[in-house]
Protein backbone atom coordinates (compact mmCIF):
# COMPACT_ATOMS: atom_id res chain seq x y z
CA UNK A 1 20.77 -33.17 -17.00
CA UNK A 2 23.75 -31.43 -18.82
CA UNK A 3 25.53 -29.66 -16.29
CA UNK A 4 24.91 -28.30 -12.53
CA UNK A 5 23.65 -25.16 -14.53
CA UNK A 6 20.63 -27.09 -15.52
CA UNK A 7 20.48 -29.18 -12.64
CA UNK A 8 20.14 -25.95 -10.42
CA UNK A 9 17.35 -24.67 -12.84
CA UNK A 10 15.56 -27.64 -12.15
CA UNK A 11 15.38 -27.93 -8.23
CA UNK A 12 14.62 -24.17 -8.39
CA UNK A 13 11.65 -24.37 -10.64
CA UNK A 14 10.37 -27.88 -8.20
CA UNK A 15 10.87 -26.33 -5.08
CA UNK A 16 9.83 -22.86 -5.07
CA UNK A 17 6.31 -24.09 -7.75
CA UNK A 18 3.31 -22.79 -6.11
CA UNK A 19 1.23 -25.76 -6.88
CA UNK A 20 3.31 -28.23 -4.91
CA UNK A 21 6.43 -30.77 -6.42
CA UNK A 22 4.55 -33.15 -8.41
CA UNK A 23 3.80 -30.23 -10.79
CA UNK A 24 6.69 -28.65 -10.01
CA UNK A 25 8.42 -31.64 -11.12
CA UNK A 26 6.14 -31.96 -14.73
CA UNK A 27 6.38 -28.70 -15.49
CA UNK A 28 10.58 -28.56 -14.85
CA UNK A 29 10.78 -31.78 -16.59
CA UNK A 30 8.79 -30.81 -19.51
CA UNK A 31 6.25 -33.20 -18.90
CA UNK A 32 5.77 -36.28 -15.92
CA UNK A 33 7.06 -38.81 -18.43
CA UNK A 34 10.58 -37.30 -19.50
CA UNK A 35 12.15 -36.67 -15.84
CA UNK A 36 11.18 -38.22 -12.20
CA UNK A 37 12.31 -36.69 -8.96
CA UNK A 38 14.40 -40.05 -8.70
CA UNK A 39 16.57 -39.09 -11.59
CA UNK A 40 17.82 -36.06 -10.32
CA UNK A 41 17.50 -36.48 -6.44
CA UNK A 42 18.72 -39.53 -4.07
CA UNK A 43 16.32 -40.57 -1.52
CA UNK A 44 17.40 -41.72 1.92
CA UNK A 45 15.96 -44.51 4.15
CA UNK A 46 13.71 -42.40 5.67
CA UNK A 47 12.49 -40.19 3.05
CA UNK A 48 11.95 -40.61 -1.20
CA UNK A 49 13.22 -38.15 -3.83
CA UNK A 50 9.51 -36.54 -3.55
CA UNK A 51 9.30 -36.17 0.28
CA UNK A 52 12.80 -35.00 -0.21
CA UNK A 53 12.25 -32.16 -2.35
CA UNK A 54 9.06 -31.32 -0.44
CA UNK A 55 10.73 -30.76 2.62
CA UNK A 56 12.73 -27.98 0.78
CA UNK A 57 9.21 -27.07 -1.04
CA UNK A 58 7.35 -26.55 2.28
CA UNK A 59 10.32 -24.67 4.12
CA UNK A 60 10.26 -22.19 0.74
CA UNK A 61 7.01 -21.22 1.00
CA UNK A 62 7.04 -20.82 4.96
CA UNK A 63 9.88 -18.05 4.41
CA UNK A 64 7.78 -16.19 2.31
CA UNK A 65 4.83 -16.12 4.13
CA UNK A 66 7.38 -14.87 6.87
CA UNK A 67 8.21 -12.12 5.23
CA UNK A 68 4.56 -11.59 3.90
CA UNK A 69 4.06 -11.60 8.01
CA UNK A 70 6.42 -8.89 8.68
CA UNK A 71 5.01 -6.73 6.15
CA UNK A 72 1.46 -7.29 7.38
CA UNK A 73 1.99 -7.61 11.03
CA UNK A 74 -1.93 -5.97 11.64
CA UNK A 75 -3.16 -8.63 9.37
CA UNK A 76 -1.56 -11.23 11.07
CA UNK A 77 -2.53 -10.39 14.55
CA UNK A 78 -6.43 -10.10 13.28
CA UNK A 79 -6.59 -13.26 11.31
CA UNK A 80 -4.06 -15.19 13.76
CA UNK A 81 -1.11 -16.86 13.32
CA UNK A 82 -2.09 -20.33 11.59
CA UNK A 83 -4.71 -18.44 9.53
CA UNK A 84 -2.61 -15.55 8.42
CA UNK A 85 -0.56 -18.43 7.28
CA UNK A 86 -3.10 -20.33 5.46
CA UNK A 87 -4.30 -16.81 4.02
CA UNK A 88 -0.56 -16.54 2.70
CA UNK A 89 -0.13 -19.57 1.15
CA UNK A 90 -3.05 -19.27 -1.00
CA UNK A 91 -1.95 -15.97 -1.97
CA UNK A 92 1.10 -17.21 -2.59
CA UNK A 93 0.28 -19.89 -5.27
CA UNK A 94 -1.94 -17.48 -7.18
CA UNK A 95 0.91 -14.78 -7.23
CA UNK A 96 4.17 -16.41 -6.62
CA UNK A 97 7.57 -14.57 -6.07
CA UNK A 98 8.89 -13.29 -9.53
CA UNK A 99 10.86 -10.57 -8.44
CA UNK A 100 14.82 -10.82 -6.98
CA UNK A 101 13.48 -8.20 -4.53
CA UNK A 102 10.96 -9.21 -1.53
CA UNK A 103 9.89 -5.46 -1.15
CA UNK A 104 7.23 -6.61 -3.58
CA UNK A 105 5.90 -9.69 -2.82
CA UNK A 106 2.67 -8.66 -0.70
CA UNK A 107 1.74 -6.04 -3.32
CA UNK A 108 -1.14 -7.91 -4.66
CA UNK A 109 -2.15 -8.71 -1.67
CA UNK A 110 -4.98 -6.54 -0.50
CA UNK A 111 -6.24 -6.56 -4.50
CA UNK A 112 -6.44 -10.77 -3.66
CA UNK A 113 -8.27 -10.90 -0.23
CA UNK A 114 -10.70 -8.32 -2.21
CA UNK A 115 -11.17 -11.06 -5.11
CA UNK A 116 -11.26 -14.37 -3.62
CA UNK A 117 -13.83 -12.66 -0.07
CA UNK A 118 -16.66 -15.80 0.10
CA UNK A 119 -19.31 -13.32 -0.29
CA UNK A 120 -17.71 -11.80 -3.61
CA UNK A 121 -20.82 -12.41 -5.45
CA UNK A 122 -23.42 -10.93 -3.50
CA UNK A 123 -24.84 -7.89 -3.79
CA UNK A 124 -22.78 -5.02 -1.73
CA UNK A 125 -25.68 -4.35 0.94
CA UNK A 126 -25.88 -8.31 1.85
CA UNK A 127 -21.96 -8.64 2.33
CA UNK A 128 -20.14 -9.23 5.71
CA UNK A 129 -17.95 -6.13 7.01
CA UNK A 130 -15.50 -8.23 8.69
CA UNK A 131 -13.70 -9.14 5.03
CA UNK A 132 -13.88 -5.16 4.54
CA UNK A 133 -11.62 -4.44 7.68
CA UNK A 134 -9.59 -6.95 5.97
CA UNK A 135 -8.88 -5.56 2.89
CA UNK A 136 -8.93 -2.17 4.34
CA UNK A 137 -5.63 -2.84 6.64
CA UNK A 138 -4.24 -4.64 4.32
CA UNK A 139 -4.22 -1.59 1.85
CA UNK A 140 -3.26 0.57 5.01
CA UNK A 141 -0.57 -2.12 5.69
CA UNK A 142 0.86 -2.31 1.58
CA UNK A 143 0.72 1.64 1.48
CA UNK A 144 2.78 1.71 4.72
CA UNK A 145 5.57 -0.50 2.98
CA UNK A 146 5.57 1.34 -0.54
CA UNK A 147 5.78 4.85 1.66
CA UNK A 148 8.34 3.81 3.97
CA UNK A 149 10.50 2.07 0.95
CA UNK A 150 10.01 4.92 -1.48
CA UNK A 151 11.43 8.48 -1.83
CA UNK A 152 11.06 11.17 0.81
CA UNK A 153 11.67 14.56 1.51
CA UNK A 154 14.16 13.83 4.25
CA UNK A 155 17.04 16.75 3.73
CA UNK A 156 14.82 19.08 1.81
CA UNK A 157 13.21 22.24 3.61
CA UNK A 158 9.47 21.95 3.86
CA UNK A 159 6.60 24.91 4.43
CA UNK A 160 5.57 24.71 8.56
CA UNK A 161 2.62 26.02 9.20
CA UNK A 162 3.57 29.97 10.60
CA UNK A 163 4.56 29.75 6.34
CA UNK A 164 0.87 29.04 5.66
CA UNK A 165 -0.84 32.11 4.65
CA UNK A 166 -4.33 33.00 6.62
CA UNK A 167 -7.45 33.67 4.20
CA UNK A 168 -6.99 36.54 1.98
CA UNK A 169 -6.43 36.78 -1.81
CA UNK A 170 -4.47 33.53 -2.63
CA UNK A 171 -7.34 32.02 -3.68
CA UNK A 172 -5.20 30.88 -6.95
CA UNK A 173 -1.88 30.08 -4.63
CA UNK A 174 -1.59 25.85 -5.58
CA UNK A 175 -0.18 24.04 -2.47
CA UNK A 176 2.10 21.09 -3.49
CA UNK A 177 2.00 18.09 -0.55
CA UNK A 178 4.88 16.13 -0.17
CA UNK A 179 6.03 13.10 -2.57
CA UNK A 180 5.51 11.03 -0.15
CA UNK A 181 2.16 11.00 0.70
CA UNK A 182 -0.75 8.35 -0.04
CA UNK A 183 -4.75 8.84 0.43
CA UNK A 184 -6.35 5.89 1.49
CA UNK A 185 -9.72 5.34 2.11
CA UNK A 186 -11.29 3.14 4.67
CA UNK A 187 -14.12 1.96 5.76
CA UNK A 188 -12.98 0.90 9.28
CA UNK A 189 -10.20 2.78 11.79
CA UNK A 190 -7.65 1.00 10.56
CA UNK A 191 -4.49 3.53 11.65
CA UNK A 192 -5.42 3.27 15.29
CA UNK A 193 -5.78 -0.91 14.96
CA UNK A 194 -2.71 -0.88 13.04
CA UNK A 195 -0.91 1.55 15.54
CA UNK A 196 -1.81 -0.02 18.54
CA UNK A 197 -0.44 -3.45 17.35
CA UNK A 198 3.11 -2.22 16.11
CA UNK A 199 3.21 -0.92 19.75
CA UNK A 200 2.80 -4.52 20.70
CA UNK A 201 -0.65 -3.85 22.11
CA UNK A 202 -3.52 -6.48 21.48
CA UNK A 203 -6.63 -4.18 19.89
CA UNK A 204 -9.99 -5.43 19.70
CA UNK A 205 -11.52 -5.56 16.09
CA UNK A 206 -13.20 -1.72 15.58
CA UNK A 207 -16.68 -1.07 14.65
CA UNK A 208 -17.19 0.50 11.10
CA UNK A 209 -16.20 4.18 10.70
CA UNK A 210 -15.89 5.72 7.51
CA UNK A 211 -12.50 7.83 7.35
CA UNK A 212 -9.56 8.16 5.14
CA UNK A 213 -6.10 8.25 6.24
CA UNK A 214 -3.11 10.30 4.90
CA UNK A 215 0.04 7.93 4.84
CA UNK A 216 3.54 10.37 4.75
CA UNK A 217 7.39 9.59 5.97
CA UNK A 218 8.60 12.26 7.92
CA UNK A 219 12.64 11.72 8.94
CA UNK A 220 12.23 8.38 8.26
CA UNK A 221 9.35 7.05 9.82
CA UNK A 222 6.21 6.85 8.31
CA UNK A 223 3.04 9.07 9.83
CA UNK A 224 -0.68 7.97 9.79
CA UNK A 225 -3.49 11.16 9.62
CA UNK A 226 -6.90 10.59 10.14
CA UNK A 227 -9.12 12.93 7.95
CA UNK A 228 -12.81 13.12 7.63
CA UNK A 229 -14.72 13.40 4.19
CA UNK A 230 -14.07 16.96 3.96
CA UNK A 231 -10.12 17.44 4.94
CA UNK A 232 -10.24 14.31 1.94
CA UNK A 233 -11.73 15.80 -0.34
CA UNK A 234 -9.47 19.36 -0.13
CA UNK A 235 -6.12 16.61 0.15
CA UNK A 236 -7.40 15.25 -2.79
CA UNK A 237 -7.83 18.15 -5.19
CA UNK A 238 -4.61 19.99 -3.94
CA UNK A 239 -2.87 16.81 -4.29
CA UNK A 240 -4.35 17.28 -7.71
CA UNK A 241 -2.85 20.33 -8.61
CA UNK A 242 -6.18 22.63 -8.61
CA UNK A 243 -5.83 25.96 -7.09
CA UNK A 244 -6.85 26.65 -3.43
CA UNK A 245 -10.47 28.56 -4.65
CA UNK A 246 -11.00 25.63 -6.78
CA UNK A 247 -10.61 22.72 -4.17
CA UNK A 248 -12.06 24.60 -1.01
CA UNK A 249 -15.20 25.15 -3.83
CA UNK A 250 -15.19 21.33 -4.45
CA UNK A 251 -14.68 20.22 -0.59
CA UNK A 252 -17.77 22.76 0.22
CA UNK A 253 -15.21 24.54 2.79
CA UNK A 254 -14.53 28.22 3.63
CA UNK A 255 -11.24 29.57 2.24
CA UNK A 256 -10.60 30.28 6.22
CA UNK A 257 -11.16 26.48 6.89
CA UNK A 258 -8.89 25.36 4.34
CA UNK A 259 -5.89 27.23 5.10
CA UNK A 260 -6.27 26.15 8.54
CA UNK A 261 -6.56 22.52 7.43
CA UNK A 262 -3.58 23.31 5.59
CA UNK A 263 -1.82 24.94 8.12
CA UNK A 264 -2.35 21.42 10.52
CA UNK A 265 -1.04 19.70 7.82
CA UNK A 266 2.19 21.92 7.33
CA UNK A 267 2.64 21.31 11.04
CA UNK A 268 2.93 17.60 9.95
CA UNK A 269 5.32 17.55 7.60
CA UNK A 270 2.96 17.08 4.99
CA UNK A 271 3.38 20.15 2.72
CA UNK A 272 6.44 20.66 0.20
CA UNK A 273 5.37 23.76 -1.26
CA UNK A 274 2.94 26.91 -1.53
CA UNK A 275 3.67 28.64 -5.01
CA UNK A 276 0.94 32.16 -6.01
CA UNK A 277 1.22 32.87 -8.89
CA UNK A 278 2.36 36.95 -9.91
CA UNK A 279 -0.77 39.20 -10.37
CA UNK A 280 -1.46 39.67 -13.87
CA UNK A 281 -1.31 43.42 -15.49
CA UNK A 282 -5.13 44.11 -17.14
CA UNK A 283 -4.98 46.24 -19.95
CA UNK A 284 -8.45 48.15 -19.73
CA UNK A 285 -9.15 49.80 -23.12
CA UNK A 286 -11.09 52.96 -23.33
CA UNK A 287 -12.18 55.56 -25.51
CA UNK A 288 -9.16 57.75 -24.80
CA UNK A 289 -6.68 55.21 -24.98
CA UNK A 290 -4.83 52.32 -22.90
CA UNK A 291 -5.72 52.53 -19.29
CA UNK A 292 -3.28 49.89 -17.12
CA UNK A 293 -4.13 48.37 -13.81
């Protein structure tokens, strides 16, 4: 070692390895043969320069799947507390912390209980639906972080819903939903599991429901809404930018329906904007000359 400088670069790169300090140690060294753990560590009587630095090792990796917990808490309470751990830590030495932030470090999360499920490689009809409520609140869960951390609308004047227009000829108006918002689709009831646990309840596990669930921040605290296929489908094309004829056509809903749907979700705090666009002026030619309407 040259300095403290390098010295410090070297205990970080043991300690906080995912695979453990013996690699830790090879792959900070530049190979097992150039640097021991001996060199740069003192044991004690009780413990070596290995059981030393895997004290610090273990306690690294423990604080991260503490935080991992407190962004998942629903995960947690379904899997259990020695589980959810033992989920963590194997998430953890696939995708270990790179970032000097923690806001990221469960974002891959949900996309690596969906890769490493033990019935991965059987066809979708044959697989368990317990691993799908796990990936499903664990998306819920990661969307609720990203929402809550991101930009809001908090300050800004939003449409309510006596601004929502009934049916009539708006059928081109676009409606903007807030920044904020994030449809997710599940498979289980998530929200209400999810819910019902941050209130420090104990929920059973749900029985499969289809649904899909409209994630918003509202004066800083973040709102779950429960929509069926339908109310989905309209979120999804507005959210989309297509016109209100276009994505009541596409949602198969009346143009009544939809401004009420919209008009509910105004009422939540989940619409930034209704913008029609000015009539155009049609030029009709005739035989006698320009005829404007």
């Amino acid at each position: 070692m040259k300095g403290l400088g390098e010295t410090q670069r070297w205990l970080q790169g043991v300690i906080t390895d995912p695979d453990g300090v013996e690699a830790g140690v090879a792959r900070a060294s530049g190979g097992p043969a150039r640097l021991s753990a001996e060199a740069v560590v003192h044991g004690s009587a009780r413990l070596g320069a290995a059981e030393r630095l895997a004290l610090y090792s273990r306690t690294y990796h423990r604080r991260l799947a503490g935080c991992l917990r407190d962004s998942y808490p629903g995960l947690c309470h379904a899997l259990g507390n020695e589980l959810f751990e033992d989920f963590a830590l194997d998430y953890l030495r696939t995708q270990p912390s790179r970032s000097y932030t923690l806001a990221s470090l469960g974002a891959g999360w949900p996309a690596h209980l969906e890769a490493t499920r033990p019935d991965r490689e059987l066809p979708a009809h044959e697989r368990e639906s317990w691993p799908d409520f796990l990936v499903d609140l664990a998306c819920l869960e990661r969307t609720f972080c990203e929402v809550f951390d991101g930009a809001g609308v908090e300050g800004e004047t939003l449409v309510s819903a006596d601004d929502v227009p009934v049916a009539g000829d708006l059928g081109f108006a676009t409606v903007t939903p807030v920044r904020c918002l994030r449809l997710v689709p599940a498979r289980f009831p998530v929200s209400d599991y999810l819910v019902a646990v941050r209130r420090g309840e104990h929920p059973p596990l749900p029985a499969p429901r289809r649904c899909w669930l409209a994630v918003s921040r509202r004066d800083y605290v973040v709102t779950i809404t429960e929509l069926d296929a339908t109310a989905a489908a309209l979120l999804s094309q507005l959210t989309a930018g297509a016109p209100m004829s276009a994505a009541a056509a596409s949602a198969r809903v009346a143009p009544a329906q939809a401004w009420g749907l919209v008009r509910a979700w105004a009422g939540r705090g989940l619409v930034a904007a209704i913008a029609a666009p000015r009539p155009r002026r049609l030029i009709v030619q005739s035989t006698r000359g320009a005829v404007r309407c």
